[in-house]
N, C-alpha and C. Protein backbone atom coordinates (compact mmCIF):
# COMPACT_ATOMS: atom_id res chain seq x y z
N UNK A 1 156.27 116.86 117.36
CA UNK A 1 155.90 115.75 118.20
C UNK A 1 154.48 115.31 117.84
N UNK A 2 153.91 114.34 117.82
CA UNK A 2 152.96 113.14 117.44
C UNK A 2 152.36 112.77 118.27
N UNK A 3 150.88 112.77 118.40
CA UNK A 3 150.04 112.22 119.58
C UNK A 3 149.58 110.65 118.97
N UNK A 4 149.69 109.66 119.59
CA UNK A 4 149.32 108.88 118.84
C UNK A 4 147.81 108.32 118.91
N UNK A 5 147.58 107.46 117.38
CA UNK A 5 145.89 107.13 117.23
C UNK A 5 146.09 105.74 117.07
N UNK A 6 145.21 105.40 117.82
CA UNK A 6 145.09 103.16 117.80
C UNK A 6 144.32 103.33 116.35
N UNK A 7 145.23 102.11 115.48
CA UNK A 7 143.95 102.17 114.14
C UNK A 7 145.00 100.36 114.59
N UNK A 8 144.33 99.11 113.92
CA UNK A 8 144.24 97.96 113.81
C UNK A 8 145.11 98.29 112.87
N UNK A 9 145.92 97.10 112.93
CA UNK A 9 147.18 96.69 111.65
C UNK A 9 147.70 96.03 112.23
N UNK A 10 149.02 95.70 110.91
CA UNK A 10 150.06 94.85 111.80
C UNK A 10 151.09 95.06 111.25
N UNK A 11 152.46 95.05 111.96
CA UNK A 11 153.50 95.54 111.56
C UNK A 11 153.94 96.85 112.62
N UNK A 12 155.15 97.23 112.34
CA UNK A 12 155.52 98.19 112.94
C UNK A 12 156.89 99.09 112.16
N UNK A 13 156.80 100.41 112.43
CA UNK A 13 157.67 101.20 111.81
C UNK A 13 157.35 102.27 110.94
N UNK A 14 156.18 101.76 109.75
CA UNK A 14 155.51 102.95 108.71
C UNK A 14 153.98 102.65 108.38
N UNK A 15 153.67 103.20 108.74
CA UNK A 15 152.08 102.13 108.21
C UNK A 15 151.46 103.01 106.77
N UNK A 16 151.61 102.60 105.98
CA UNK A 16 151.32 102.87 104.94
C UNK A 16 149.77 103.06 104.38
N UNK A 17 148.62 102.44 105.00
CA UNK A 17 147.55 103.00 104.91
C UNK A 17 147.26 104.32 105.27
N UNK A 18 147.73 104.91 106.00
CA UNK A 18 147.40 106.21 107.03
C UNK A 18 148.95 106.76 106.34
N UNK A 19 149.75 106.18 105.87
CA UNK A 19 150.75 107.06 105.41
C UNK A 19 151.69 108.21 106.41
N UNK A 20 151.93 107.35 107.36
CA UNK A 20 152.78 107.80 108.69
C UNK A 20 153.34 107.22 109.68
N UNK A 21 154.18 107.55 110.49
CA UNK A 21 155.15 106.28 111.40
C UNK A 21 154.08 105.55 112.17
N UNK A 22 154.38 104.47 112.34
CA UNK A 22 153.93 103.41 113.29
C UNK A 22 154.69 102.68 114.47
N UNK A 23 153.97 102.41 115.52
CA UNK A 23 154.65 101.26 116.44
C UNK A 23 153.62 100.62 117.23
N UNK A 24 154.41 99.58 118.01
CA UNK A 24 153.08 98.74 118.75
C UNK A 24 153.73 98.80 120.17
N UNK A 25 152.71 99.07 120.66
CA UNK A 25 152.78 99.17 121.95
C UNK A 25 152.66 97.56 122.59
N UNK A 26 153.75 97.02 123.30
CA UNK A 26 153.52 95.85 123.71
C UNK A 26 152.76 95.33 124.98
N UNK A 27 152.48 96.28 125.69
CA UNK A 27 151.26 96.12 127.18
C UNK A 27 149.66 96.59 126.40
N UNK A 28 149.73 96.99 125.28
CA UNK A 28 148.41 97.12 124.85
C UNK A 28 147.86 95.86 123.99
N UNK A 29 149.00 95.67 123.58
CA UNK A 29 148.88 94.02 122.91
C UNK A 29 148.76 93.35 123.36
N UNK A 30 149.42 92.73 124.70
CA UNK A 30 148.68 91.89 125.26
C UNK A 30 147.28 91.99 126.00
N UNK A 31 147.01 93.32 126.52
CA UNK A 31 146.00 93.34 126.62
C UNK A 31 144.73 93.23 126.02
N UNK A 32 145.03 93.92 125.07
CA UNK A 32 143.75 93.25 124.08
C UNK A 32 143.21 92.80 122.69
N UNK A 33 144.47 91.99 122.47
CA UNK A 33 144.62 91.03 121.23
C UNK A 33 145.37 90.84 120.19
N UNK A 34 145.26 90.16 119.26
CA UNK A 34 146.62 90.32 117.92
C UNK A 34 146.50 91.45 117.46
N UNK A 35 145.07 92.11 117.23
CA UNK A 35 145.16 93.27 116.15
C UNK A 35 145.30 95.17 117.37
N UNK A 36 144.95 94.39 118.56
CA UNK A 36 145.31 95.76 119.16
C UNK A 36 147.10 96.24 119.66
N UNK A 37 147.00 97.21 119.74
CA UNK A 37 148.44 97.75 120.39
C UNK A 37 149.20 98.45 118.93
N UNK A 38 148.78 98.55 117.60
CA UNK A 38 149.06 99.27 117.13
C UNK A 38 149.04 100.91 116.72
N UNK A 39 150.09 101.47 116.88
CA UNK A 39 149.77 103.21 116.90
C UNK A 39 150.47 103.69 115.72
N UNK A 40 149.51 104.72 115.66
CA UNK A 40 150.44 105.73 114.25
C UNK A 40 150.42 107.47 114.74
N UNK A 41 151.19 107.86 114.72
CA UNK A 41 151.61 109.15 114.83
C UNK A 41 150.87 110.13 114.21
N UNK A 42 150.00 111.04 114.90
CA UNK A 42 149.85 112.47 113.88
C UNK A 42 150.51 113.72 114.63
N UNK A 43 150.63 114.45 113.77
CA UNK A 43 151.73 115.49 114.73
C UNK A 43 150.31 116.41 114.53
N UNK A 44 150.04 117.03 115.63
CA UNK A 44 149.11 118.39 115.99
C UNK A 44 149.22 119.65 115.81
N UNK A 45 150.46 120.04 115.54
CA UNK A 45 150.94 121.11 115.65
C UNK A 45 150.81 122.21 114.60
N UNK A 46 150.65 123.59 114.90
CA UNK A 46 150.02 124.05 113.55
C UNK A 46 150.60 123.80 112.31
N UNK A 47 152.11 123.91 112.39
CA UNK A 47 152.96 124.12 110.88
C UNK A 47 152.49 122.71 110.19
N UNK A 48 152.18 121.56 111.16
CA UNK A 48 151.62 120.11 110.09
C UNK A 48 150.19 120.34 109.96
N UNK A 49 149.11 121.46 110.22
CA UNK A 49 147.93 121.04 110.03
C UNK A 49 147.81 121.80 108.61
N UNK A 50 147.16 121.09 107.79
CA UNK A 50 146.90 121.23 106.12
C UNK A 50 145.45 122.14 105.82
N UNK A 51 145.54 123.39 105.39
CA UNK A 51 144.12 123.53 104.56
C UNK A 51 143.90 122.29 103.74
N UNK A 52 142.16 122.63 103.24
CA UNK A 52 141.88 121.55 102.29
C UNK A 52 142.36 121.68 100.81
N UNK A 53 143.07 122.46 100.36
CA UNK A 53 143.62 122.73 98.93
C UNK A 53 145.53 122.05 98.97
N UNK A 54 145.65 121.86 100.42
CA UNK A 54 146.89 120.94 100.66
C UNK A 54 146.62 119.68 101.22
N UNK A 55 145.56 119.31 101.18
CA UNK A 55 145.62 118.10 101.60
C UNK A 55 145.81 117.07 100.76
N UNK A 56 146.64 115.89 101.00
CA UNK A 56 146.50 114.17 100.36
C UNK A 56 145.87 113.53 101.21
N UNK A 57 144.57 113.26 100.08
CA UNK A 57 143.40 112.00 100.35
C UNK A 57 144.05 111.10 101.27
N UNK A 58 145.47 110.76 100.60
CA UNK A 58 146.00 108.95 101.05
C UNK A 58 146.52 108.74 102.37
N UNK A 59 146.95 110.30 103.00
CA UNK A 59 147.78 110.26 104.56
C UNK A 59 146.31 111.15 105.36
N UNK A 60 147.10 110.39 106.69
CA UNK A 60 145.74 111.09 107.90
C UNK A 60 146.39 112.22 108.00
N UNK A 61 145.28 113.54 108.21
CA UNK A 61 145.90 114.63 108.36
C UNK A 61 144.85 115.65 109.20
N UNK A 62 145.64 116.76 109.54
CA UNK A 62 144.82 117.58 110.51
C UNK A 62 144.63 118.95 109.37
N UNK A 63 143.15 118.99 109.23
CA UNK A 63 142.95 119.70 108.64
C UNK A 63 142.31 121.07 109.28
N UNK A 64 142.40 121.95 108.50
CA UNK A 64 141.63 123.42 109.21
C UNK A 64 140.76 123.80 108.24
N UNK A 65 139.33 123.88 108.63
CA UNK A 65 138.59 124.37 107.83
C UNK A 65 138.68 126.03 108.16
N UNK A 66 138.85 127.47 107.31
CA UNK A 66 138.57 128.38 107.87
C UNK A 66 136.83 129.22 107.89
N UNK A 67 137.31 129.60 109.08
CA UNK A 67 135.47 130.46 109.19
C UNK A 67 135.03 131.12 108.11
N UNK A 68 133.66 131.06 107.74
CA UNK A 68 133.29 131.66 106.12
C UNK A 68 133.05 133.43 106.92
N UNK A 69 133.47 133.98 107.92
CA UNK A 69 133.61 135.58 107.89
C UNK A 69 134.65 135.29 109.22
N UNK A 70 135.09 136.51 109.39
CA UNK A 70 135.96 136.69 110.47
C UNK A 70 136.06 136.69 111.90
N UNK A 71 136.80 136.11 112.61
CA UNK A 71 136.60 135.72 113.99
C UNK A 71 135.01 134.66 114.14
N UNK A 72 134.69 133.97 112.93
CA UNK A 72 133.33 132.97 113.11
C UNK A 72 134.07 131.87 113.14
N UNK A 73 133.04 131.23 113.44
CA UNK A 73 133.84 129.58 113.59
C UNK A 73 134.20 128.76 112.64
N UNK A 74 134.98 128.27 112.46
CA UNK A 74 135.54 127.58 112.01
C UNK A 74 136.35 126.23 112.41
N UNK A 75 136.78 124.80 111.98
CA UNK A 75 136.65 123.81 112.20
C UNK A 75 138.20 122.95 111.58
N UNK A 76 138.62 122.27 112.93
CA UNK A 76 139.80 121.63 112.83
C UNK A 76 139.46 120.08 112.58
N UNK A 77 139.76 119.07 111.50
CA UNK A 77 138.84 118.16 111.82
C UNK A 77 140.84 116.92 111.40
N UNK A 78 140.64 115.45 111.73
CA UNK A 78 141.42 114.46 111.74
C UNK A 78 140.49 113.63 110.40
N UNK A 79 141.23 113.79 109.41
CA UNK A 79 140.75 112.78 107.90
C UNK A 79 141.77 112.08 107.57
N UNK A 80 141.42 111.07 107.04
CA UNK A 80 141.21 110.15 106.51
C UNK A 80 140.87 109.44 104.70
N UNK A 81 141.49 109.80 103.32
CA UNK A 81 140.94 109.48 102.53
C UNK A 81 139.18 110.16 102.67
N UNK A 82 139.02 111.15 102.98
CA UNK A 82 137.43 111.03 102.90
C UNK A 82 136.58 111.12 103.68
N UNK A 83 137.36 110.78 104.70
CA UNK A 83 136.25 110.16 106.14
C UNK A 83 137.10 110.91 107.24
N UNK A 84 135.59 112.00 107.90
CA UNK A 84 136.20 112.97 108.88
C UNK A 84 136.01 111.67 110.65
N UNK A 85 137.06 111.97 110.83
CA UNK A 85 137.28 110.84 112.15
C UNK A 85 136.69 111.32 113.40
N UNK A 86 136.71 112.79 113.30
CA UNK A 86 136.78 113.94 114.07
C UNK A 86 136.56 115.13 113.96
N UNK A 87 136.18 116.41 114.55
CA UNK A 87 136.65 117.26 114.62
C UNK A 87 136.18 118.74 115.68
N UNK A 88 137.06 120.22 115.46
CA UNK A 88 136.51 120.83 116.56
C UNK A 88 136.15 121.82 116.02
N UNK A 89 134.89 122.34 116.70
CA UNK A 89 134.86 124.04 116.46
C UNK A 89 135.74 124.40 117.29
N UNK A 90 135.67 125.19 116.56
CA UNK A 90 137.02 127.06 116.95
C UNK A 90 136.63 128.14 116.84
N UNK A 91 136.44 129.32 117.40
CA UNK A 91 136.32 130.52 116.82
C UNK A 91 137.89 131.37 117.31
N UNK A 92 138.43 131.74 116.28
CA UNK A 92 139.42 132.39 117.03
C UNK A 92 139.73 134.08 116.74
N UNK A 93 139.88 135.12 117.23
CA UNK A 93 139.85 136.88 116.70
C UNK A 93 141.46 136.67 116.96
N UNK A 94 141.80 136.99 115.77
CA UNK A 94 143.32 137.81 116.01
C UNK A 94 143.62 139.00 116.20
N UNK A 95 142.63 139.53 116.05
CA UNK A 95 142.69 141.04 116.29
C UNK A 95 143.34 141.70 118.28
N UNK A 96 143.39 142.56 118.41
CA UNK A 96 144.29 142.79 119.27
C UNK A 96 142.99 142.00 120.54
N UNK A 97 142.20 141.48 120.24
CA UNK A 97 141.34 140.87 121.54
C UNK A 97 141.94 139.50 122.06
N UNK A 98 142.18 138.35 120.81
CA UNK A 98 143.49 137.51 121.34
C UNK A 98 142.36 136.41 122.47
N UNK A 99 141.41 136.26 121.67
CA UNK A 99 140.33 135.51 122.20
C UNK A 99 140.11 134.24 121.29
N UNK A 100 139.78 133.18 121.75
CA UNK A 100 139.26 131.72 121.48
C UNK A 100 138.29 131.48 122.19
N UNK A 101 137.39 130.42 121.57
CA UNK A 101 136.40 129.58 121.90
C UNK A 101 135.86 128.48 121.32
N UNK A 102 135.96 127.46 122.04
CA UNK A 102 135.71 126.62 121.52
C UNK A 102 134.84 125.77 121.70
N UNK A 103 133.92 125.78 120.46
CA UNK A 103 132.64 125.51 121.05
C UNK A 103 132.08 123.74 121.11
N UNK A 104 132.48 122.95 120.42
CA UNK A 104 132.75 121.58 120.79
C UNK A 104 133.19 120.58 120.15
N UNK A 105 133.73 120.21 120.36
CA UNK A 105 134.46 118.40 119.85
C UNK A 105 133.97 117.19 119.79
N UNK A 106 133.22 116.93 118.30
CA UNK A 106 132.68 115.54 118.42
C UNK A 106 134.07 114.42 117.36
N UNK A 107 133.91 113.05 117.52
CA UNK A 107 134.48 112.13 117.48
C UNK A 107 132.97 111.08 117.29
N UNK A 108 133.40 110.61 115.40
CA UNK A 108 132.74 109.82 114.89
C UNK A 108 132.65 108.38 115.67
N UNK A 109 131.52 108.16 115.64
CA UNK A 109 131.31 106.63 117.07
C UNK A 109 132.32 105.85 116.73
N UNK A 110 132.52 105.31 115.46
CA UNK A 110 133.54 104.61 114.89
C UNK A 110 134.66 104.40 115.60
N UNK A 111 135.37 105.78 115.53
CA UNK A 111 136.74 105.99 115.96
C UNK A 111 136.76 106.26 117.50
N UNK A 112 135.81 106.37 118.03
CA UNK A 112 136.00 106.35 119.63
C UNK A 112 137.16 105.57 120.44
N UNK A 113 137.72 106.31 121.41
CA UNK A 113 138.53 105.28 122.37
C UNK A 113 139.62 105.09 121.47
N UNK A 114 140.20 105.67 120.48
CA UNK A 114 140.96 105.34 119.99
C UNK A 114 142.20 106.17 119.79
N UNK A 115 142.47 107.35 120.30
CA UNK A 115 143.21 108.33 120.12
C UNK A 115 142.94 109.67 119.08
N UNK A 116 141.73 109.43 118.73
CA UNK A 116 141.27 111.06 117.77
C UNK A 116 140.82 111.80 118.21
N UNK A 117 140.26 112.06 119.81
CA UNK A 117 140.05 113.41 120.92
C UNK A 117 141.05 113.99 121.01
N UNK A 118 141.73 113.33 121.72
CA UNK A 118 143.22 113.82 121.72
C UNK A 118 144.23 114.56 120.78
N UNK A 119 144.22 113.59 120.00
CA UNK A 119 144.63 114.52 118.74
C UNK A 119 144.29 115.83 118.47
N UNK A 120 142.64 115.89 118.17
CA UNK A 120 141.68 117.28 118.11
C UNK A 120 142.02 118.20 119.19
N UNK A 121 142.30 118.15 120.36
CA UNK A 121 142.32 118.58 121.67
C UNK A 121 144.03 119.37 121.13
N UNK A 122 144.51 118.55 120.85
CA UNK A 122 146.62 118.88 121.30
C UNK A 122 146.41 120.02 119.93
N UNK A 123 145.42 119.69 118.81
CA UNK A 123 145.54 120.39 117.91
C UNK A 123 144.48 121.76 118.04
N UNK A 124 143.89 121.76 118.62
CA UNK A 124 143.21 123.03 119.17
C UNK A 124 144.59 123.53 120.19
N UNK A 125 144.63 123.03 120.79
CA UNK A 125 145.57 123.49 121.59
C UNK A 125 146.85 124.48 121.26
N UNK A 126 147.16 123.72 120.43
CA UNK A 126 148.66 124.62 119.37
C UNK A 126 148.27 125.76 118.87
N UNK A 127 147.04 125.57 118.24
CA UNK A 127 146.34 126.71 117.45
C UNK A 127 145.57 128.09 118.19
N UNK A 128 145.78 127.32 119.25
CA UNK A 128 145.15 128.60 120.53
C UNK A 128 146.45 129.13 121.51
N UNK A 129 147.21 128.78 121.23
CA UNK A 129 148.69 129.04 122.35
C UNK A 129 148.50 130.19 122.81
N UNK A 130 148.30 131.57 121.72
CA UNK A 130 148.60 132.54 122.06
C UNK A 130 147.33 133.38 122.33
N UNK A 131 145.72 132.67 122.59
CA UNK A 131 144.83 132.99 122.76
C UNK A 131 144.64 132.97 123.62
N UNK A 132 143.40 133.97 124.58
CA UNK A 132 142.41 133.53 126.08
C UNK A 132 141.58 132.35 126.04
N UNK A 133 141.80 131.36 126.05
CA UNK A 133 140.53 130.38 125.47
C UNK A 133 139.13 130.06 126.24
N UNK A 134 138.11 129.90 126.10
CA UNK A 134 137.19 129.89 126.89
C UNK A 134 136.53 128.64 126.11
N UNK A 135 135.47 127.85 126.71
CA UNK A 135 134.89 126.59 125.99
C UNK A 135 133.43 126.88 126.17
N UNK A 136 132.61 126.13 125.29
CA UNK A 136 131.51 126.05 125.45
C UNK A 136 131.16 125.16 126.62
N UNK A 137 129.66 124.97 127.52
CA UNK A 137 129.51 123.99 128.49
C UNK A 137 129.75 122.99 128.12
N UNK A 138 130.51 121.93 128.54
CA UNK A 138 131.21 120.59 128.19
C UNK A 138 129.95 119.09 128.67
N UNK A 139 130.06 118.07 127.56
CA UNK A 139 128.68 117.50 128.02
C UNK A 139 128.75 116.52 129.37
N UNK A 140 127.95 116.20 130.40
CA UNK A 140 127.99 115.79 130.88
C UNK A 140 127.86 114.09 131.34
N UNK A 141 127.68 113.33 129.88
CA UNK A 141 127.73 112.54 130.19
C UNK A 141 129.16 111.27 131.01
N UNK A 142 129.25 110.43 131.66
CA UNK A 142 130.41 109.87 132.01
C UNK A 142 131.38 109.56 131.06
N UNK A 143 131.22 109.44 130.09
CA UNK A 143 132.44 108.91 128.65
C UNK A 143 132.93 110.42 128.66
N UNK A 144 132.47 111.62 128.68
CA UNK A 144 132.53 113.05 128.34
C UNK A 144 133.51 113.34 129.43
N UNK A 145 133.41 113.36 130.79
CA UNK A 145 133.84 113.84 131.89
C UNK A 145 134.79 112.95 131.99
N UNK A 146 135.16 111.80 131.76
CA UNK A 146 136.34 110.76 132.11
C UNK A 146 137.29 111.48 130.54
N UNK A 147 136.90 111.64 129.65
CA UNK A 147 137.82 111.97 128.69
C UNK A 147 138.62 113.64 128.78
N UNK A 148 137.63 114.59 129.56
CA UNK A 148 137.81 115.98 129.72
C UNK A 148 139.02 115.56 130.66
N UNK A 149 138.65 114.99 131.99
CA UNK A 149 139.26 114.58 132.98
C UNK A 149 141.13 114.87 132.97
N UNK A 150 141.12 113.05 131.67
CA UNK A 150 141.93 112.73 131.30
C UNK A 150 142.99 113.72 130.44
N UNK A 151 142.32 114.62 129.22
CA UNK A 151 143.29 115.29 128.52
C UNK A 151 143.17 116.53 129.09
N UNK A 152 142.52 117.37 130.10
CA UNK A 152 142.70 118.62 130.58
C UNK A 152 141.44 119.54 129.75
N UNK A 153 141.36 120.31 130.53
CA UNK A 153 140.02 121.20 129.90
C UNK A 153 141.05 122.22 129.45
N UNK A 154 140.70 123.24 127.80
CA UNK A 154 140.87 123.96 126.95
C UNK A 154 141.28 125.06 127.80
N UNK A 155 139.70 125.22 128.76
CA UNK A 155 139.44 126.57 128.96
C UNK A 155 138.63 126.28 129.70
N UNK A 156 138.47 127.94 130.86
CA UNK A 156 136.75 127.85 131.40
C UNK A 156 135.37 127.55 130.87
N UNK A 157 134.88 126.68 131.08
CA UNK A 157 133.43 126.40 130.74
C UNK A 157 132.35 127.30 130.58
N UNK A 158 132.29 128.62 129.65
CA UNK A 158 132.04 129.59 129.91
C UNK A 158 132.61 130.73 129.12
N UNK A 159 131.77 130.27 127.39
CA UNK A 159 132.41 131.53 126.45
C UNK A 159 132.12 132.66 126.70
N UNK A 160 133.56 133.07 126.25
CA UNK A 160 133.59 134.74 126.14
C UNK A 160 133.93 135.38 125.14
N UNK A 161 133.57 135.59 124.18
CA UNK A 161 133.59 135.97 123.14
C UNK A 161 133.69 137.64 123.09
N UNK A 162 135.09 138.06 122.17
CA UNK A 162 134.78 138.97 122.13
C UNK A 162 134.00 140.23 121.17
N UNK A 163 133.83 141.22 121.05
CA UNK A 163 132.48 142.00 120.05
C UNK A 163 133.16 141.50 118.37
N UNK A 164 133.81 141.31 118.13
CA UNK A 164 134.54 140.77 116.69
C UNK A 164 133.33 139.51 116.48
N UNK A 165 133.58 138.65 117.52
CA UNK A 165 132.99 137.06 117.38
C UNK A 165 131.31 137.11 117.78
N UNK A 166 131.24 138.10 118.87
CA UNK A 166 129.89 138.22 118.77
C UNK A 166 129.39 138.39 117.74
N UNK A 167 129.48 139.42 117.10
CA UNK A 167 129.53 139.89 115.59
C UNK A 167 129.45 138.88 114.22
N UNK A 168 130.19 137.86 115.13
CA UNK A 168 130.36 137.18 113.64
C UNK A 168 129.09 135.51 114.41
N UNK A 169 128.88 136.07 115.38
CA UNK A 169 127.73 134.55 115.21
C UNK A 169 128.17 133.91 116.83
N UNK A 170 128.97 133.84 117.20
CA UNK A 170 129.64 133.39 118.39
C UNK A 170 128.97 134.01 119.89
N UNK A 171 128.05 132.66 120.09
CA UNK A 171 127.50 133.24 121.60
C UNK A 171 128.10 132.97 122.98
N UNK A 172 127.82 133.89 123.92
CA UNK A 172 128.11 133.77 124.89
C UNK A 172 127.06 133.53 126.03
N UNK A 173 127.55 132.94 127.14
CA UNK A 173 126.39 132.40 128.03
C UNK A 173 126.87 133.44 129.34
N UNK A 174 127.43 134.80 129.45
CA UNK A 174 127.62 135.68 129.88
C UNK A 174 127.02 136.85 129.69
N UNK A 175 126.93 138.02 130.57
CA UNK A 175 125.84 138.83 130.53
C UNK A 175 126.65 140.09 129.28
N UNK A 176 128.01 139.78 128.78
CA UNK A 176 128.88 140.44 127.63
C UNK A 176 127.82 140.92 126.82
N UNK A 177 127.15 139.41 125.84
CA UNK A 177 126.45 139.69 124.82
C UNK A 177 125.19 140.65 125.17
N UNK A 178 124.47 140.46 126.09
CA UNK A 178 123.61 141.43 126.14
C UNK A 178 123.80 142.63 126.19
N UNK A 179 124.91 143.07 127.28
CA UNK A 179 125.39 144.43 127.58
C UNK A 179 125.93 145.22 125.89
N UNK A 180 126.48 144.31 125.20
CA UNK A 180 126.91 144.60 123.95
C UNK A 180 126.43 145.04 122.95
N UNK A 181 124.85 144.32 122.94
CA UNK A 181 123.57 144.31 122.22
C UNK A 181 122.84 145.64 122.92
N UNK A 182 122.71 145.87 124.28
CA UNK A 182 122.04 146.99 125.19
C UNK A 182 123.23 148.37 124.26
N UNK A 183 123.99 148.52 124.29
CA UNK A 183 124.83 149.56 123.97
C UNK A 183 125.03 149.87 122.73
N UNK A 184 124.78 149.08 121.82
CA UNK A 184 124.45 148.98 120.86
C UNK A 184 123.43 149.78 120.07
N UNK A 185 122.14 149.56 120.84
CA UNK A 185 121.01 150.26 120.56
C UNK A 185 119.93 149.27 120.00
């Protein structure tokens, strides 16, 4: 299944710039003009998201950058030929801790309002199914809180990282990391 992203065009059925199904939404069209109300499909889901050694330049795709050490963060981003639209940190431990965090989601000014949060969001989402997820503090401005609002928060506001991710760079705004660091020595 396919979340869809507003990109301008015209036509309906395949859109061949972005190299994926298309349709037009007809209450968005009239609302706001000839070139709006067109959508194209990206599917979120892990089995469609591409490392960068599988990716084609020519179709939009959800890519996964992986963390350069283990359980560190690492980055889901929505491209474009070239041009990152989007994207999220992640830290995720597979290890029997079964912890996520995610530390935040920016969206190039460009592409705002257009369906590439969302996308990032459904695609963190898939990729965390079987995780605890916890988020970094989420920003407060009104565009921030109307969009959290709208697609649902990840997780508690309030990483928790566990000693794998601490380890690997991943902070927490909980008294974990210290106690971790205290025991430590």
């Amino acid at each position: 299944m396919g979340l869809p992203v507003v990109v301008a065009g015209v036509g309906a059925g395949y859109f061949h710039w972005y190299g994926t199904s298309s349709f037009v939404c007809t209450a968005c069209r009239n609302a706001g003009g000839p070139d709006a109300g067109e959508w194209i499909t990206v599917n979120p889901s892990v089995s469609a998201q591409k490392r960068p050694d599988e990716v084609d330049g020519l179709k939009i795709t959800v890519m996964v950058l992986p963390p350069e050490v283990p359980a560190g963060a690492g980055q889901i981003q929505l491209i474009h030929q070239g041009e990152v639209y989007g994207y999220a940190a992640l830290s995720l431990c597979p290890r029997g801790c079964r912890r996520a965090v995610v530390q935040y989601l920016k969206v190039a000014e460009a592409r705002r309002r257009r369906g590439v949060g969302r996308v990032l969001v459904e695609a963190v989402r898939a990729r965390c199914e079987k995780f605890a997820v916890t988020t970094a503090p989420l920003p407060s401005d009104p565009a921030s809180v109307r969009f959290w609002a709208q697609v649902g928060l990840l997780g508690p506001q309030q990483p928790r990282p566990c000693g794998h991710q601490s380890d690997a760079g991943i902070a927490s705004m909980g008294w974990e990391d210290a106690a971790r660091r205290a025991n430590r020595g």
